[in-house]
PDB file of N, CA and C in Angstrom:
ATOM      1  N   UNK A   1     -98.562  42.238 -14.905  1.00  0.00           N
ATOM      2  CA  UNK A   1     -99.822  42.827 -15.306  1.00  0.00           C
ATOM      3  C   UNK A   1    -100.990  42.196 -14.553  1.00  0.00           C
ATOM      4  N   UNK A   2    -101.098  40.913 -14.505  1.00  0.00           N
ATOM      5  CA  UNK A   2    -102.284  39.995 -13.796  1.00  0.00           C
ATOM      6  C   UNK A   2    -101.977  40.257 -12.680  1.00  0.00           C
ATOM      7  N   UNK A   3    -101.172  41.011 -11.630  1.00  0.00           N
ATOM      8  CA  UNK A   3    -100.833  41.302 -10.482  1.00  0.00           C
ATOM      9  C   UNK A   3    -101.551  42.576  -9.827  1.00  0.00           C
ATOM     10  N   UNK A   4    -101.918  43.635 -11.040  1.00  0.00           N
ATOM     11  CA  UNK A   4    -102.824  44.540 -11.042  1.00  0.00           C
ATOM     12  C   UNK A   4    -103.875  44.579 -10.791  1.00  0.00           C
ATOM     13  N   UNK A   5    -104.294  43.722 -11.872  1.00  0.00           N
ATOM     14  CA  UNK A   5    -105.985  43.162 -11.801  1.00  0.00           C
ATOM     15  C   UNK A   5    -106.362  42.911 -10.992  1.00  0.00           C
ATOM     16  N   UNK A   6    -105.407  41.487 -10.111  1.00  0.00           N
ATOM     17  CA  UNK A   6    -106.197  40.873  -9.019  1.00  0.00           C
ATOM     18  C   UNK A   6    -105.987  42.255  -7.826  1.00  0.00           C
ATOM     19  N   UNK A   7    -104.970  42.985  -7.669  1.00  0.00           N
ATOM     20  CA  UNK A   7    -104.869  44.410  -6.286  1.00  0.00           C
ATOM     21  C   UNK A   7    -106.617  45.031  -6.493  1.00  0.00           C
ATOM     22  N   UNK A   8    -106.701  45.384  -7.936  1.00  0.00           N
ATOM     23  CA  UNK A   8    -107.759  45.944  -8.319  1.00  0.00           C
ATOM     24  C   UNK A   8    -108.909  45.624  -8.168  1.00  0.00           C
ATOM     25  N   UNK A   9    -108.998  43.945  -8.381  1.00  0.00           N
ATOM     26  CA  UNK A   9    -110.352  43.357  -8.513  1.00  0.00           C
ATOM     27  C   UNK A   9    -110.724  42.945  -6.609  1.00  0.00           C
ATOM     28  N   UNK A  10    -109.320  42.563  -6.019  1.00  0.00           N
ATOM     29  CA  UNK A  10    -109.793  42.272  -4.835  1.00  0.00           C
ATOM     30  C   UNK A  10    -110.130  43.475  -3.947  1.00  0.00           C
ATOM     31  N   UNK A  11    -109.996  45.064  -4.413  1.00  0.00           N
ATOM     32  CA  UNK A  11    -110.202  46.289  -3.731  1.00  0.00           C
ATOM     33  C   UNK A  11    -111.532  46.435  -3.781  1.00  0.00           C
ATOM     34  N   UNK A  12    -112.127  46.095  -5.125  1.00  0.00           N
ATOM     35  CA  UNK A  12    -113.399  46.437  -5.913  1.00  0.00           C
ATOM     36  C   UNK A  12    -114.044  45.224  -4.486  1.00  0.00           C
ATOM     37  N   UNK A  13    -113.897  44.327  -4.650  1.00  0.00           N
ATOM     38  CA  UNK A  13    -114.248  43.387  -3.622  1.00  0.00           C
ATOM     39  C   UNK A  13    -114.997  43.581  -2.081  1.00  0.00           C
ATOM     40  N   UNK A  14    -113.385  44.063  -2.151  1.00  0.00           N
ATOM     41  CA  UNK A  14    -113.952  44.675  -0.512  1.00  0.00           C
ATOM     42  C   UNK A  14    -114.502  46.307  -0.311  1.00  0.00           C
ATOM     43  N   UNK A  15    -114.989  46.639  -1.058  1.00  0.00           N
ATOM     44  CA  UNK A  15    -116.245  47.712  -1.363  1.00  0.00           C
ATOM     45  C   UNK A  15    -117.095  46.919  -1.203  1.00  0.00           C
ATOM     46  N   UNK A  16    -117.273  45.913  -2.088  1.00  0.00           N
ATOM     47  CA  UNK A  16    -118.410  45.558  -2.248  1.00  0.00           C
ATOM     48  C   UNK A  16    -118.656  44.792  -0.738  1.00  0.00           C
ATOM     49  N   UNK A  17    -117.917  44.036   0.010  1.00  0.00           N
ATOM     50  CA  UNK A  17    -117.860  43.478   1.552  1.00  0.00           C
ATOM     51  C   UNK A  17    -118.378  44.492   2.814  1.00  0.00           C
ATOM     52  N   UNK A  18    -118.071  45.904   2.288  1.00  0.00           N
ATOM     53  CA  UNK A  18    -118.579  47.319   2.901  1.00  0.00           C
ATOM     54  C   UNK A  18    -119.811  47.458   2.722  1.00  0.00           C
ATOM     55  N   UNK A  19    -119.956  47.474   1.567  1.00  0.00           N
ATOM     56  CA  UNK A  19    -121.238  47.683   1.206  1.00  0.00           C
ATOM     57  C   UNK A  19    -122.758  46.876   1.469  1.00  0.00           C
ATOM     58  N   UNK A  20    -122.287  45.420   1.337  1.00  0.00           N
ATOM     59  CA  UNK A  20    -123.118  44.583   2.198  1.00  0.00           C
ATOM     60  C   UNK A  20    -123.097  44.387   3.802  1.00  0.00           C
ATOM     61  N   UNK A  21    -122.184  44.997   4.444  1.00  0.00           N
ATOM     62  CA  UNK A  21    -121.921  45.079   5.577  1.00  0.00           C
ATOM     63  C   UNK A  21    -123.210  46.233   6.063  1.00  0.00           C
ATOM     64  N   UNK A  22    -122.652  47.615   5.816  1.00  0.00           N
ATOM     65  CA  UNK A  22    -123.587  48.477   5.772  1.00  0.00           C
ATOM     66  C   UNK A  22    -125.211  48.088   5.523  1.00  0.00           C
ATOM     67  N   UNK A  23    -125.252  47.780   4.708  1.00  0.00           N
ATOM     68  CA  UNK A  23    -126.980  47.811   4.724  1.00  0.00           C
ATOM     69  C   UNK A  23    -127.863  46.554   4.693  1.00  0.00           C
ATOM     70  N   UNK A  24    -127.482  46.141   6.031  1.00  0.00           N
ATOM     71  CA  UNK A  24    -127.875  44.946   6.940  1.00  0.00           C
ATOM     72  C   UNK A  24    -129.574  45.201   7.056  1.00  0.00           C
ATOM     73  N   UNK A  25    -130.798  44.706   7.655  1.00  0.00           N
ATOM     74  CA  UNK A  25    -131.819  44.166   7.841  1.00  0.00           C
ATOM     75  C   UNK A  25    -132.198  43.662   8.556  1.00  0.00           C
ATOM     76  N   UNK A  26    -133.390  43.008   8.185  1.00  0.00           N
ATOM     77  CA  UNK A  26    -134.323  42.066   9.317  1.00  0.00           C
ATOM     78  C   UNK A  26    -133.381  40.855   9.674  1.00  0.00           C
ATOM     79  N   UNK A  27    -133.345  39.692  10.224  1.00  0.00           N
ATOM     80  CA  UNK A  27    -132.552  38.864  10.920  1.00  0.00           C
ATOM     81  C   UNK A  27    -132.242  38.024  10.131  1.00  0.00           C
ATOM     82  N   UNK A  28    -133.074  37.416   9.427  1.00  0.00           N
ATOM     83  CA  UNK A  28    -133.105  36.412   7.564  1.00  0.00           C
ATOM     84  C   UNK A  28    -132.089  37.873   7.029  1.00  0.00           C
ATOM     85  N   UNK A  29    -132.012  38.725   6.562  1.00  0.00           N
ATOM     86  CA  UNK A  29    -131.525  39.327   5.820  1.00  0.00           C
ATOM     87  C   UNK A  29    -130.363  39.213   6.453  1.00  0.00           C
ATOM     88  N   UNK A  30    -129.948  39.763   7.617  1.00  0.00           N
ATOM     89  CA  UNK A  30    -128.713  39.896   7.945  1.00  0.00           C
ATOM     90  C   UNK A  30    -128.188  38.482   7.862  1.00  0.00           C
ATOM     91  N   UNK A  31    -128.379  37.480   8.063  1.00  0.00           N
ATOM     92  CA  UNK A  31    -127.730  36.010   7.742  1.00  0.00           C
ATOM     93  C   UNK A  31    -127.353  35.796   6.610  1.00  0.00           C
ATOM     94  N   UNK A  32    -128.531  36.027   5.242  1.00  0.00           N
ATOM     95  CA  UNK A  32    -128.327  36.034   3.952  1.00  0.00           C
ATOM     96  C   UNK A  32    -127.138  37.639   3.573  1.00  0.00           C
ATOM     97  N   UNK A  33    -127.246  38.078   3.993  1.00  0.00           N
ATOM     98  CA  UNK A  33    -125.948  39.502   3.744  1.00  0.00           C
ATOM     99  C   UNK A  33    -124.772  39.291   3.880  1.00  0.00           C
ATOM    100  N   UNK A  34    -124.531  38.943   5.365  1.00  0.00           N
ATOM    101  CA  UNK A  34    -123.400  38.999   5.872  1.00  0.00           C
ATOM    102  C   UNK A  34    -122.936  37.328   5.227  1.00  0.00           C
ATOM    103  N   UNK A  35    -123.698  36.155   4.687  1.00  0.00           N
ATOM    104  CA  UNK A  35    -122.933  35.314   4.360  1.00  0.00           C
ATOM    105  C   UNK A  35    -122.351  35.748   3.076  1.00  0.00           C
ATOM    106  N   UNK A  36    -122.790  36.486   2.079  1.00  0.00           N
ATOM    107  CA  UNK A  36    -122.491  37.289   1.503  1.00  0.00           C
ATOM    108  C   UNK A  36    -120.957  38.106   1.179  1.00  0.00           C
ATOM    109  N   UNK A  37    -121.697  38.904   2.175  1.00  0.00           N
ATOM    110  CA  UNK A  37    -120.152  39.919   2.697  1.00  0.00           C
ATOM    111  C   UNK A  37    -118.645  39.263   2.696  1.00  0.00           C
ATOM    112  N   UNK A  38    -119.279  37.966   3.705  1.00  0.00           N
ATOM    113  CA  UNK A  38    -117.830  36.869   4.032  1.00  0.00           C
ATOM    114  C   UNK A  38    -117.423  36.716   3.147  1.00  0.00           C
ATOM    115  N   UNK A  39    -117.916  36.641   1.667  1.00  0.00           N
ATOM    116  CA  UNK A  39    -117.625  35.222   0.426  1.00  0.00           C
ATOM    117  C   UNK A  39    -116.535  36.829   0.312  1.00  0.00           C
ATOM    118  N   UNK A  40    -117.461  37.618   0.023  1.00  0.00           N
ATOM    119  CA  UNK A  40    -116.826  38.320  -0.638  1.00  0.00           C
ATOM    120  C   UNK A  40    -115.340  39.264   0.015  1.00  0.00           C
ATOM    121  N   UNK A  41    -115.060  39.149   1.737  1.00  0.00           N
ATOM    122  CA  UNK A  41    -114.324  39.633   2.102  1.00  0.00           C
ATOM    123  C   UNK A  41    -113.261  38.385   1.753  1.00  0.00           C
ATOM    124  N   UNK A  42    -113.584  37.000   2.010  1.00  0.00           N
ATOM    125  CA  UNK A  42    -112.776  36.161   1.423  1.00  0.00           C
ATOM    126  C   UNK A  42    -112.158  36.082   0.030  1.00  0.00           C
ATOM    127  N   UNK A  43    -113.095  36.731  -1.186  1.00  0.00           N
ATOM    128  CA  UNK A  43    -112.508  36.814  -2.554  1.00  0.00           C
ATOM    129  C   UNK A  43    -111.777  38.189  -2.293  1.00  0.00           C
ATOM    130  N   UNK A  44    -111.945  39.172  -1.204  1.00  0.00           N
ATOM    131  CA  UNK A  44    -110.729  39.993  -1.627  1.00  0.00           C
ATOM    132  C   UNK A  44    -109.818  39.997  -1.071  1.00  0.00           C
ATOM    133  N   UNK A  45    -109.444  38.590  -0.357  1.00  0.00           N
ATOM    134  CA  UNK A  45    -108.454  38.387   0.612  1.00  0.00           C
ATOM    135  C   UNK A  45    -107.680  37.447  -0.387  1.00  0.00           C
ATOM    136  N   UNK A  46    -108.300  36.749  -1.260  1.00  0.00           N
ATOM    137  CA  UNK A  46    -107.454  35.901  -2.135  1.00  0.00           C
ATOM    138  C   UNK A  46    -106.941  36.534  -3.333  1.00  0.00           C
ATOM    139  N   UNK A  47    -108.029  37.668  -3.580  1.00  0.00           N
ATOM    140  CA  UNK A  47    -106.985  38.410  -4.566  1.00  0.00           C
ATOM    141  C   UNK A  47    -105.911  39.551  -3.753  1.00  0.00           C
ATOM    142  N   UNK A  48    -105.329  39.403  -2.693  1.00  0.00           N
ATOM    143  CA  UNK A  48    -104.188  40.183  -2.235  1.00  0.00           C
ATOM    144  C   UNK A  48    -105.007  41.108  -1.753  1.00  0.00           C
ATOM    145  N   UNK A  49    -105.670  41.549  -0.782  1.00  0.00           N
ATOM    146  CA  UNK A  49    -106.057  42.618  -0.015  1.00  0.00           C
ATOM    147  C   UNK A  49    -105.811  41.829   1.363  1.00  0.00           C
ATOM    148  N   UNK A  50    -104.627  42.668   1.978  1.00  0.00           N
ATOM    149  CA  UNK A  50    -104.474  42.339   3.126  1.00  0.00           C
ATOM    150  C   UNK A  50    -104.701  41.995   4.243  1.00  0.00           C
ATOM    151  N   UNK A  51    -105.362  41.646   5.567  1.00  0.00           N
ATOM    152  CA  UNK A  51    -106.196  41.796   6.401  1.00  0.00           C
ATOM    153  C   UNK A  51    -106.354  42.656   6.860  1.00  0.00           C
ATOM    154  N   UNK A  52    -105.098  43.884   7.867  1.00  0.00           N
ATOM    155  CA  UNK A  52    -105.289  44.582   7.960  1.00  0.00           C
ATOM    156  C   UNK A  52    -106.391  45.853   7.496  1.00  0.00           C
ATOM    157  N   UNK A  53    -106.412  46.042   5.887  1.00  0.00           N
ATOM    158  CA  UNK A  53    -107.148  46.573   5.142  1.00  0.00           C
ATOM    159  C   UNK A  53    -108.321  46.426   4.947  1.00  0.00           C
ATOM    160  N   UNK A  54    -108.531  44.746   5.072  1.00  0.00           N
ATOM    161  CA  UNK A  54    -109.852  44.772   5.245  1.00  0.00           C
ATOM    162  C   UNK A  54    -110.722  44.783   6.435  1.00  0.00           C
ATOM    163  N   UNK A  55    -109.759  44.282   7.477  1.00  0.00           N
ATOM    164  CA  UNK A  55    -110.547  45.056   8.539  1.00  0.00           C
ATOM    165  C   UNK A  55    -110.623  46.129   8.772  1.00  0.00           C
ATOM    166  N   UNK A  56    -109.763  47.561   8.578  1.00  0.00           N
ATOM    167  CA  UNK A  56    -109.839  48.601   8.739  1.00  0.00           C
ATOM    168  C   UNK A  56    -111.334  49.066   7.561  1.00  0.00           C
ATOM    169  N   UNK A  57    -111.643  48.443   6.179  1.00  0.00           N
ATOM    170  CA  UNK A  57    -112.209  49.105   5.647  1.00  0.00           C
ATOM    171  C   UNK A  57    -113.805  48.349   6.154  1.00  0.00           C
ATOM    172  N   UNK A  58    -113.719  47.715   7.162  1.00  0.00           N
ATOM    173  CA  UNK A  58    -115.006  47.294   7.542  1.00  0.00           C
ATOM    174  C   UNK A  58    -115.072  47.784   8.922  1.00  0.00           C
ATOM    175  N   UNK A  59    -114.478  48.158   9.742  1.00  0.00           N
ATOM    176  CA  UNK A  59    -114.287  48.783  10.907  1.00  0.00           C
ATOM    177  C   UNK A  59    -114.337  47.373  11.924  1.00  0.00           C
ATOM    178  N   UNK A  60    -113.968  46.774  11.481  1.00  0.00           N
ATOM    179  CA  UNK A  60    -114.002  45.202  12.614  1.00  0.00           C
ATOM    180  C   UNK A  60    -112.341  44.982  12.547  1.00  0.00           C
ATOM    181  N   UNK A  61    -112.521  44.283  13.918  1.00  0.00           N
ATOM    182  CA  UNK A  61    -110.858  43.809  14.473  1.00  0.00           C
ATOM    183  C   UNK A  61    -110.430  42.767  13.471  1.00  0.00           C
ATOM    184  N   UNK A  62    -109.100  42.999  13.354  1.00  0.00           N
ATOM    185  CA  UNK A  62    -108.582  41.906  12.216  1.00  0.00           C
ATOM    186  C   UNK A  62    -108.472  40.379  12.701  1.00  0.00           C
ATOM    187  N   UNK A  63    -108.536  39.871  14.251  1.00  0.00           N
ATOM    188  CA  UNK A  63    -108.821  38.630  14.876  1.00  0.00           C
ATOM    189  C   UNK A  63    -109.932  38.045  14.268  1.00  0.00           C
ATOM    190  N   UNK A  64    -111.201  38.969  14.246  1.00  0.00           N
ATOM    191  CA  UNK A  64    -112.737  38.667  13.491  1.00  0.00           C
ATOM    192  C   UNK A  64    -112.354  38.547  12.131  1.00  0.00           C
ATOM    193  N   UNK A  65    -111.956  39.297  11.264  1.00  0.00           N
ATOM    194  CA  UNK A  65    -111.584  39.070   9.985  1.00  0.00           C
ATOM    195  C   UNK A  65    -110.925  37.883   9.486  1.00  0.00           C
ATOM    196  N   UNK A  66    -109.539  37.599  10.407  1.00  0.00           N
ATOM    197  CA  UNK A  66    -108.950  36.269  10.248  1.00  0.00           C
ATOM    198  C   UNK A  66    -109.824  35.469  10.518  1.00  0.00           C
ATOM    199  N   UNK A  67    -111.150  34.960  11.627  1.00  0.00           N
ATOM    200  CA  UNK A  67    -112.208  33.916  11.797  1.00  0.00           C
ATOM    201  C   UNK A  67    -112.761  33.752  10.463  1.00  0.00           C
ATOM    202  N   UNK A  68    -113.587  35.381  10.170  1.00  0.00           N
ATOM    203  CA  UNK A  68    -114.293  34.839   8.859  1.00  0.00           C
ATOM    204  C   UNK A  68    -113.460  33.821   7.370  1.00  0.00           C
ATOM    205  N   UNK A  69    -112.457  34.735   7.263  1.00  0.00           N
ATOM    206  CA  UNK A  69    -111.057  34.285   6.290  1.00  0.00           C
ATOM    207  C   UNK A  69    -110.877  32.819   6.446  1.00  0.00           C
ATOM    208  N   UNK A  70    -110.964  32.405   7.975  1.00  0.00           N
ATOM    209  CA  UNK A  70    -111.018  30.491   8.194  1.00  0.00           C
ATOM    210  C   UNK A  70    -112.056  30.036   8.356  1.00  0.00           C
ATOM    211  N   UNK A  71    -113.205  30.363   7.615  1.00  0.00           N
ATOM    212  CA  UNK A  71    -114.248  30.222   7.806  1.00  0.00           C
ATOM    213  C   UNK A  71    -115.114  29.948   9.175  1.00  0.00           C
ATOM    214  N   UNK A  72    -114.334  30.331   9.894  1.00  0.00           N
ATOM    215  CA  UNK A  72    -115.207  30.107  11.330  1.00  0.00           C
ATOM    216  C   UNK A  72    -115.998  30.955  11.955  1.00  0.00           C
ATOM    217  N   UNK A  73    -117.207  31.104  12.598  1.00  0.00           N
ATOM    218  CA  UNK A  73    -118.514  31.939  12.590  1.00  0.00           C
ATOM    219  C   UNK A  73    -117.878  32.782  13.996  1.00  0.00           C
ATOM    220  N   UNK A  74    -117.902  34.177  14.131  1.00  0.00           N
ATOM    221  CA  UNK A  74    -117.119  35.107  15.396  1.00  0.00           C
ATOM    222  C   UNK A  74    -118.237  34.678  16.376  1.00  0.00           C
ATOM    223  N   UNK A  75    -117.698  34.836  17.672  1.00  0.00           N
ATOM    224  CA  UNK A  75    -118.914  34.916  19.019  1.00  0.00           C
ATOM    225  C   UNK A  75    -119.814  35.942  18.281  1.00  0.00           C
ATOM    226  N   UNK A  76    -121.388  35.611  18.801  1.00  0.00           N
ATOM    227  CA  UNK A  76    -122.412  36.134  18.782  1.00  0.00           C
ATOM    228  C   UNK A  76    -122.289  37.881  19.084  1.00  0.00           C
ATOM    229  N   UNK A  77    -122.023  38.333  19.769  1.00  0.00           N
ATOM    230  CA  UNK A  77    -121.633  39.431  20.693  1.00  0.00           C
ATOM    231  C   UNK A  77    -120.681  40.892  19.510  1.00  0.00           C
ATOM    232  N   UNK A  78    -119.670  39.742  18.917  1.00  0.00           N
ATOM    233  CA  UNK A  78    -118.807  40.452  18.086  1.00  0.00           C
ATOM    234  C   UNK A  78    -119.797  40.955  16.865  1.00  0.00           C
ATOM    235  N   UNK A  79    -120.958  39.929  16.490  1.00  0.00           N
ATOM    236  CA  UNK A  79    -121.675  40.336  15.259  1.00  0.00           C
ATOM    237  C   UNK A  79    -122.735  41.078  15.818  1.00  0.00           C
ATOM    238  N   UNK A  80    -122.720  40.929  16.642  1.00  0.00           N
ATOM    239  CA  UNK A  80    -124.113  42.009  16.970  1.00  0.00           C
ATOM    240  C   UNK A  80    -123.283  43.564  16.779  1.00  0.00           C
ATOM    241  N   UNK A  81    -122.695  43.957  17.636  1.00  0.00           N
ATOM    242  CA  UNK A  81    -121.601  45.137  17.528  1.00  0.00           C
ATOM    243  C   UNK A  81    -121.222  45.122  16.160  1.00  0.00           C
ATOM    244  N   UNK A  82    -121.069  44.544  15.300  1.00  0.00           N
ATOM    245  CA  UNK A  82    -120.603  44.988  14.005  1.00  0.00           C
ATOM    246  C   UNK A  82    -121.446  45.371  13.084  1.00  0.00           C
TER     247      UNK A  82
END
């Protein structure tokens, strides 16, 4: 049953990782967003959302996804394009 929840809660998650992705800002904003986004592509990576998935549901390569996931910041270049 708790196996549900977390599929569920970490899906709800990465909506919400979309969603802050999407509606990015001034340059302070986009720093404060996207650190954001990370926590949260990271909480839906720990509740079982795959990488694959979540990079597909953010439209970024899953190499970038695995960086954020190890907390390490992507080349400059990759975040601008995203």
């Amino acid at each position: 049953m708790t196996h549900g929840w977390d599929d569920m809660t970490g899906r709800l998650l990465l909506r919400t990782a979309v969603i802050l992705h999407r509606t990015l800002a001034s340059r302070a904003a986009v720093e404060r967003i996207q650190a954001r986004r990370n926590a949260a592509l990271r909480a839906a990576h720990r509740h079982g959302v795959p990488v694959p998935e979540l990079a597909a549901g953010l439209g970024l390569t899953e190499g970038w996804v695995r960086r954020v996931l190890n907390e390490r910041r992507p080349p400059p270049e990759v975040e601008e394009a995203a």
